[in-house]
PDB file of N, CA and C in Angstrom:
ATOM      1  N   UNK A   1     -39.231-135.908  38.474  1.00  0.00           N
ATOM      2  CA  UNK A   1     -40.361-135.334  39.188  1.00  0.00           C
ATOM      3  C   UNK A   1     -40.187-135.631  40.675  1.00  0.00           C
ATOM      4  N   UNK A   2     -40.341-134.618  41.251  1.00  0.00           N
ATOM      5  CA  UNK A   2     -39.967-134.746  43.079  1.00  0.00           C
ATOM      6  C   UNK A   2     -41.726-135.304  43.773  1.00  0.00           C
ATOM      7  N   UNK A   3     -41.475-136.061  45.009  1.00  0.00           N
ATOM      8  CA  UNK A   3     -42.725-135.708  45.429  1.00  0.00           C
ATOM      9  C   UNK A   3     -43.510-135.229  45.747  1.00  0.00           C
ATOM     10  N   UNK A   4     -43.367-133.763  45.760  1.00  0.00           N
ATOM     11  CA  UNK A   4     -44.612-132.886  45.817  1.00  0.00           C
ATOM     12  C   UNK A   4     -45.165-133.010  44.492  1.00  0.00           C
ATOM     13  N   UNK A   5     -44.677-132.694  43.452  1.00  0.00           N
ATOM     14  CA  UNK A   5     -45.227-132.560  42.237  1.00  0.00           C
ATOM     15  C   UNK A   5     -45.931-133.980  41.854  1.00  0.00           C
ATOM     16  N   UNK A   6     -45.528-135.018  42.418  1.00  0.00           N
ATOM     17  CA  UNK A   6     -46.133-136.379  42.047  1.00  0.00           C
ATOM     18  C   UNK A   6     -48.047-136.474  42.783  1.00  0.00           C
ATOM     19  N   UNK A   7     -47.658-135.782  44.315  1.00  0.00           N
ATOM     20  CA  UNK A   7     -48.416-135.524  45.193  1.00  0.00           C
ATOM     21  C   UNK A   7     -49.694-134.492  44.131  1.00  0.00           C
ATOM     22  N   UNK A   8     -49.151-133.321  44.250  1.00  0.00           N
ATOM     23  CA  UNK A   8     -50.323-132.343  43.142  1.00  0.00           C
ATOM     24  C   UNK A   8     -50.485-132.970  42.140  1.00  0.00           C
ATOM     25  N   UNK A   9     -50.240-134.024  41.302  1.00  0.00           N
ATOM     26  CA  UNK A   9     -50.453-134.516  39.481  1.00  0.00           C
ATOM     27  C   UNK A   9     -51.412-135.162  40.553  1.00  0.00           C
ATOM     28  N   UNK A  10     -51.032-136.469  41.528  1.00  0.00           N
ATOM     29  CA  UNK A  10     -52.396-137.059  41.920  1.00  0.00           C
ATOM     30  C   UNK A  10     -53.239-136.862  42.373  1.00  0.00           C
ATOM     31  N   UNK A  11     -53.632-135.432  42.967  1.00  0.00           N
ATOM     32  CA  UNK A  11     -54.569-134.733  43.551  1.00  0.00           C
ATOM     33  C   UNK A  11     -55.531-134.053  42.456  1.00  0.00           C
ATOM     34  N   UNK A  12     -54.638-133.805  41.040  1.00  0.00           N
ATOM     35  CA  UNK A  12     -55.343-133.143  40.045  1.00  0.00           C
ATOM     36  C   UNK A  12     -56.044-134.096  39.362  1.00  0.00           C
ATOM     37  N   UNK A  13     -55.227-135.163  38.872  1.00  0.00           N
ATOM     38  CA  UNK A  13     -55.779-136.034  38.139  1.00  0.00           C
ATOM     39  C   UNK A  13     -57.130-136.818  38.701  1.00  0.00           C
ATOM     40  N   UNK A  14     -56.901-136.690  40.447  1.00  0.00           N
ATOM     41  CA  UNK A  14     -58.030-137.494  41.031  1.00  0.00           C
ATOM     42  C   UNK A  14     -59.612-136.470  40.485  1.00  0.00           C
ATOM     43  N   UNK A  15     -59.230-135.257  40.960  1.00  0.00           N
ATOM     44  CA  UNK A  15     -60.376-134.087  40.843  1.00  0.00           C
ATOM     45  C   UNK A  15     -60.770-133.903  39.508  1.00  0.00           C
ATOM     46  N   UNK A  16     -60.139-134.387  38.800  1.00  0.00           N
ATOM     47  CA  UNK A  16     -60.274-134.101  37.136  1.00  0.00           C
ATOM     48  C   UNK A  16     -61.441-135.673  36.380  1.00  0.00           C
ATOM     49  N   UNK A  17     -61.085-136.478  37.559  1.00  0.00           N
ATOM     50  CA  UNK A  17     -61.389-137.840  37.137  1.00  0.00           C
ATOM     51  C   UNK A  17     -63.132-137.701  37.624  1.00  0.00           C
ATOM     52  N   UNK A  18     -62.932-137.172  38.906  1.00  0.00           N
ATOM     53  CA  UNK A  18     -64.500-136.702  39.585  1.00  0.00           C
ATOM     54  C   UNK A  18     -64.892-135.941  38.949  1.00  0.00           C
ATOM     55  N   UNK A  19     -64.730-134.686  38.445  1.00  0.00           N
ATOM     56  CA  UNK A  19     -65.087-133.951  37.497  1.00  0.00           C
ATOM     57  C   UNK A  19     -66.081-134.316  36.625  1.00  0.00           C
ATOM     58  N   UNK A  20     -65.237-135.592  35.796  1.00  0.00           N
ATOM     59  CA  UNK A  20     -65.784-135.787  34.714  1.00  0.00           C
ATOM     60  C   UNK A  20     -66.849-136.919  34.652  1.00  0.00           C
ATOM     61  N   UNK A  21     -67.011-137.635  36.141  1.00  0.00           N
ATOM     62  CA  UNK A  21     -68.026-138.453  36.219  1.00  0.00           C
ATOM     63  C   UNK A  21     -69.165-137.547  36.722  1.00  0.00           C
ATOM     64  N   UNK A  22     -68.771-136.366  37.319  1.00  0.00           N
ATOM     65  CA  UNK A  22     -69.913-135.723  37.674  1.00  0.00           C
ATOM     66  C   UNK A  22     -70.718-135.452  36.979  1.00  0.00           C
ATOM     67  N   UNK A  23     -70.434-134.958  35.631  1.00  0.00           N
ATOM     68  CA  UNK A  23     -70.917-134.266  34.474  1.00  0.00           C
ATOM     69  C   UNK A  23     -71.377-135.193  33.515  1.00  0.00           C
ATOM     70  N   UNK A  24     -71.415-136.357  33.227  1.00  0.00           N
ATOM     71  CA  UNK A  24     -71.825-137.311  32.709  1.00  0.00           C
ATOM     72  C   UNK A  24     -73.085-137.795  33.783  1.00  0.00           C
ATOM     73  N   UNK A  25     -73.402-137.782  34.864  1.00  0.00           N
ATOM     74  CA  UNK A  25     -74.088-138.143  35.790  1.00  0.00           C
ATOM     75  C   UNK A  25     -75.118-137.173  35.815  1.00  0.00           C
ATOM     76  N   UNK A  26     -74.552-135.682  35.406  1.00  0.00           N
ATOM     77  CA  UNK A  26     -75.503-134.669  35.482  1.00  0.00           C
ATOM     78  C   UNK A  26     -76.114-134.274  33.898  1.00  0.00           C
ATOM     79  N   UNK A  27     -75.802-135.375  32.853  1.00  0.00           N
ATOM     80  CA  UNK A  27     -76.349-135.046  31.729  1.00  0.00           C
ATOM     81  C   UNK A  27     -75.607-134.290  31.009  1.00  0.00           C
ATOM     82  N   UNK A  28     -74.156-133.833  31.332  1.00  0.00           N
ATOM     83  CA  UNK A  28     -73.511-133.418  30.530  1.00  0.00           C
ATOM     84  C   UNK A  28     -72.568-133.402  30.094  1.00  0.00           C
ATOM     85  N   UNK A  29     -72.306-133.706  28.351  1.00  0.00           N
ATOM     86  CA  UNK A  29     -71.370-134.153  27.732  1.00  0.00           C
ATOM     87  C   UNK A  29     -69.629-133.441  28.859  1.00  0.00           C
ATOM     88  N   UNK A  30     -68.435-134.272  28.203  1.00  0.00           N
ATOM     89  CA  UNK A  30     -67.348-133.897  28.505  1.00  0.00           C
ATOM     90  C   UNK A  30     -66.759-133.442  27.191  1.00  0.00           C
ATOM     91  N   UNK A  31     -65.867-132.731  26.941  1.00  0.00           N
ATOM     92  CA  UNK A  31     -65.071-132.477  25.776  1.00  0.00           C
ATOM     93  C   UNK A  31     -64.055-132.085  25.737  1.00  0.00           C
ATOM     94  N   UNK A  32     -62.992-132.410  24.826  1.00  0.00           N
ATOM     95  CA  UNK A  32     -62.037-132.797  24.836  1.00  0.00           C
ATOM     96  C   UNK A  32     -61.178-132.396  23.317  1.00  0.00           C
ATOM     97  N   UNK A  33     -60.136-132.215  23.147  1.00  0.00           N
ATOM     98  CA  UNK A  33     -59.444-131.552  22.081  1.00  0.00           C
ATOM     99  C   UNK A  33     -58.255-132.652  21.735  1.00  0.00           C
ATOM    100  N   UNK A  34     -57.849-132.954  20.549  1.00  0.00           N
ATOM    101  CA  UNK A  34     -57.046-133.685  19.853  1.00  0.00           C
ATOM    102  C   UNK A  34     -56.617-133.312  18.328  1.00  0.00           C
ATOM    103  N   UNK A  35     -55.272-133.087  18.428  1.00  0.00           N
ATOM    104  CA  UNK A  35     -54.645-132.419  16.758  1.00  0.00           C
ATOM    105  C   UNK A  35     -55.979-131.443  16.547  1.00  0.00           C
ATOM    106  N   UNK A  36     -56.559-130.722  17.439  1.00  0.00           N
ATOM    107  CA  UNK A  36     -57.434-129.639  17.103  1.00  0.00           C
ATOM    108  C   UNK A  36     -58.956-130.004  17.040  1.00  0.00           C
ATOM    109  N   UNK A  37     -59.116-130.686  16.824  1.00  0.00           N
ATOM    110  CA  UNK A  37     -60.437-131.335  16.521  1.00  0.00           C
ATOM    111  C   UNK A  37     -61.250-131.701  18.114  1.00  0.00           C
ATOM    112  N   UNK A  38     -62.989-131.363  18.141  1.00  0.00           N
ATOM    113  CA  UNK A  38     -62.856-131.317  19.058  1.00  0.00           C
ATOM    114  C   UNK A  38     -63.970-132.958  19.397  1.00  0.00           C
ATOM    115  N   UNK A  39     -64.326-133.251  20.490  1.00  0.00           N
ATOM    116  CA  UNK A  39     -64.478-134.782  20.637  1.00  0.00           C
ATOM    117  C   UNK A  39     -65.616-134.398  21.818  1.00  0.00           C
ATOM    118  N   UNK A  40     -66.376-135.182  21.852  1.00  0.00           N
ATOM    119  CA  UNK A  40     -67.473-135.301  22.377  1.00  0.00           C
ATOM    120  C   UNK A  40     -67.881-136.547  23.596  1.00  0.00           C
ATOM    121  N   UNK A  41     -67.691-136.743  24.726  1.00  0.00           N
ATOM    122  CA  UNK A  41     -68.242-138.179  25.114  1.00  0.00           C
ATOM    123  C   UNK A  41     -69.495-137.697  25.511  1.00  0.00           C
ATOM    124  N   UNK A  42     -70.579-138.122  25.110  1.00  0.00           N
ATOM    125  CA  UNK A  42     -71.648-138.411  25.962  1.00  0.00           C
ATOM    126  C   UNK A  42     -71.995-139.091  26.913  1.00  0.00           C
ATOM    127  N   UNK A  43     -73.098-138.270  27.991  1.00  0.00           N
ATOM    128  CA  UNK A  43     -73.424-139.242  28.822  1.00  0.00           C
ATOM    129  C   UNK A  43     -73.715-141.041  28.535  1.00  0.00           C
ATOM    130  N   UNK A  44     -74.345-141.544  27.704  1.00  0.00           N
ATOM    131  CA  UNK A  44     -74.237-142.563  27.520  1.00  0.00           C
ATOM    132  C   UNK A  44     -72.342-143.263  27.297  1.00  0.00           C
ATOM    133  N   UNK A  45     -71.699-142.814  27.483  1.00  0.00           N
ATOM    134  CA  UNK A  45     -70.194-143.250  26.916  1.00  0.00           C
ATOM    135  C   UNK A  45     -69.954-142.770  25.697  1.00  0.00           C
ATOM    136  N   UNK A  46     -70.662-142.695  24.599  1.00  0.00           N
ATOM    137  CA  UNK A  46     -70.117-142.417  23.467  1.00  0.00           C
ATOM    138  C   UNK A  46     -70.017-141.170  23.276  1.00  0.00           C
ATOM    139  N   UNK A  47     -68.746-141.525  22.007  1.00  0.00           N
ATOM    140  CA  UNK A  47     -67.809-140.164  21.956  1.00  0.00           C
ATOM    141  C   UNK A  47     -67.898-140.237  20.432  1.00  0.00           C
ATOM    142  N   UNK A  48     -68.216-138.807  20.321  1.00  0.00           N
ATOM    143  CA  UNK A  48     -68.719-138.532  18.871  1.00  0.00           C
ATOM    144  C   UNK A  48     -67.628-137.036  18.214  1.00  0.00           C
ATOM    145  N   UNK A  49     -67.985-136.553  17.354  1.00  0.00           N
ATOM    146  CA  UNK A  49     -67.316-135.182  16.718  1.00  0.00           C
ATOM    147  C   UNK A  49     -68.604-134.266  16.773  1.00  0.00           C
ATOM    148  N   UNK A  50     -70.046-134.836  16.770  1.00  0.00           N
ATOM    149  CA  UNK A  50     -70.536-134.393  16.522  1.00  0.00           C
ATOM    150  C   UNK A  50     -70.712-133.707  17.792  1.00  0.00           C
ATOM    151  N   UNK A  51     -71.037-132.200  17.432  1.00  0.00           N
ATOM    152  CA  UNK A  51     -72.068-130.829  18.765  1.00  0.00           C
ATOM    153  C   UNK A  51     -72.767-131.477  19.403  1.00  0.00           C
ATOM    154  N   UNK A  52     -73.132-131.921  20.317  1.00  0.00           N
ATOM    155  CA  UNK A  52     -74.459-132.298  21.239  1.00  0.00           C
ATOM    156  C   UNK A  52     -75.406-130.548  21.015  1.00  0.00           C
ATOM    157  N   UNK A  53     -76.583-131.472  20.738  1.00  0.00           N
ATOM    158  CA  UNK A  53     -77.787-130.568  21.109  1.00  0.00           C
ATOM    159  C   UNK A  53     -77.531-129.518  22.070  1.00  0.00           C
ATOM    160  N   UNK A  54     -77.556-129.633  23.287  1.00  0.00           N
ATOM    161  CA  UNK A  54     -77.416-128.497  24.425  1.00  0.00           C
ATOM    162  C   UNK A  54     -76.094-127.698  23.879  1.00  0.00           C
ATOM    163  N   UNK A  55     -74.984-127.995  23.265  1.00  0.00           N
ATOM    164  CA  UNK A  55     -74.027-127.120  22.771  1.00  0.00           C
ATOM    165  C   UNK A  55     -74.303-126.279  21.734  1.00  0.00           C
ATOM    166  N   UNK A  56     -75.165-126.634  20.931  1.00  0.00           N
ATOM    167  CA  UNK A  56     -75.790-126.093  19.571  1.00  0.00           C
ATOM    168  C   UNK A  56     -76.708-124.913  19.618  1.00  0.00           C
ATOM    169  N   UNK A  57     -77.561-124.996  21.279  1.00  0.00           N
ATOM    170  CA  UNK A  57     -78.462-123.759  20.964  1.00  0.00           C
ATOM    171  C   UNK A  57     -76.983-122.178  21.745  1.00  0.00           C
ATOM    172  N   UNK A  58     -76.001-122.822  22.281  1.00  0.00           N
ATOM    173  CA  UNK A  58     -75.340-121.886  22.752  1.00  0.00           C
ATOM    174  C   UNK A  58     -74.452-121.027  21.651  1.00  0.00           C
ATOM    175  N   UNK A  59     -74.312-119.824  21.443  1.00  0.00           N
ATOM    176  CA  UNK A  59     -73.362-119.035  20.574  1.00  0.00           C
ATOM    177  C   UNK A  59     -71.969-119.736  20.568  1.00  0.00           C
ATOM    178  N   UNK A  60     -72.012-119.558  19.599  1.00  0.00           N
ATOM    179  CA  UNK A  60     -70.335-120.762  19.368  1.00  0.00           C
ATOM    180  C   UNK A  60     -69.681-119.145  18.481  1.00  0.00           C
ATOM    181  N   UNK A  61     -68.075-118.897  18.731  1.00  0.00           N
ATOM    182  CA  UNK A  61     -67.096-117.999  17.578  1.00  0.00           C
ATOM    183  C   UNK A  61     -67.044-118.649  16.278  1.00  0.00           C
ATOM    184  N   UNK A  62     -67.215-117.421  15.698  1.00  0.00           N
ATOM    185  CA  UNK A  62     -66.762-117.944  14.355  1.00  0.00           C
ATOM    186  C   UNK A  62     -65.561-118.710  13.752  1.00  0.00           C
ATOM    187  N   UNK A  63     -64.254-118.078  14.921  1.00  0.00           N
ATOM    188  CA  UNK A  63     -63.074-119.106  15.150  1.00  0.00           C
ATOM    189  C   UNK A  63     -62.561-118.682  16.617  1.00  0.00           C
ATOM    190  N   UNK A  64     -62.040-119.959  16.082  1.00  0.00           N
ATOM    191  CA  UNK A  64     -61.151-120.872  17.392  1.00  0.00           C
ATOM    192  C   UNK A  64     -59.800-120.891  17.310  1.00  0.00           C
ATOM    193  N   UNK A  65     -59.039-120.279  18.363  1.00  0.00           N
ATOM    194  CA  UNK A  65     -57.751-120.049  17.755  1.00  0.00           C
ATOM    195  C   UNK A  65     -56.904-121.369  17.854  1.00  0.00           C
ATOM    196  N   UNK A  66     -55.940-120.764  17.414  1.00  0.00           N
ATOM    197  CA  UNK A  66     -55.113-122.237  16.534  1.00  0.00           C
ATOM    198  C   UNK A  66     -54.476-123.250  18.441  1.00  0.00           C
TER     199      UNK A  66
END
């Protein structure tokens, strides 16, 4: 990996890191995908499988592609 590309991974990873405190700060879950399955942290920290409420009243597909 050259240093530009080291340069953009740490610029992304920084914005990705803010991102995700933002949204926990603003009440809303983060989520996240693993071997397919999808993962939940809540604002409180915990990370569940389960839908959060606010995801549940939104139209979800019947599928999800692979």
């Amino acid at each position: 990996m050259n240093d530009l590309e080291k340069k953009i991974l740490k610029v992304a990873t920084k914005a990705v890191k803010e991102a995700q405190i933002d949204s926990l700060q603003r009440g809303i879950a983060n989520v996240y995908s693993k071997n397919k399955r999808l993962y939940f942290q809540l604002p409180d920290g915990t990370i569940t499988e389960q839908v959060p409420v606010l995801y549940q009243a939104s139209s979800q597909p019947d599928y999800v592609g692979e």
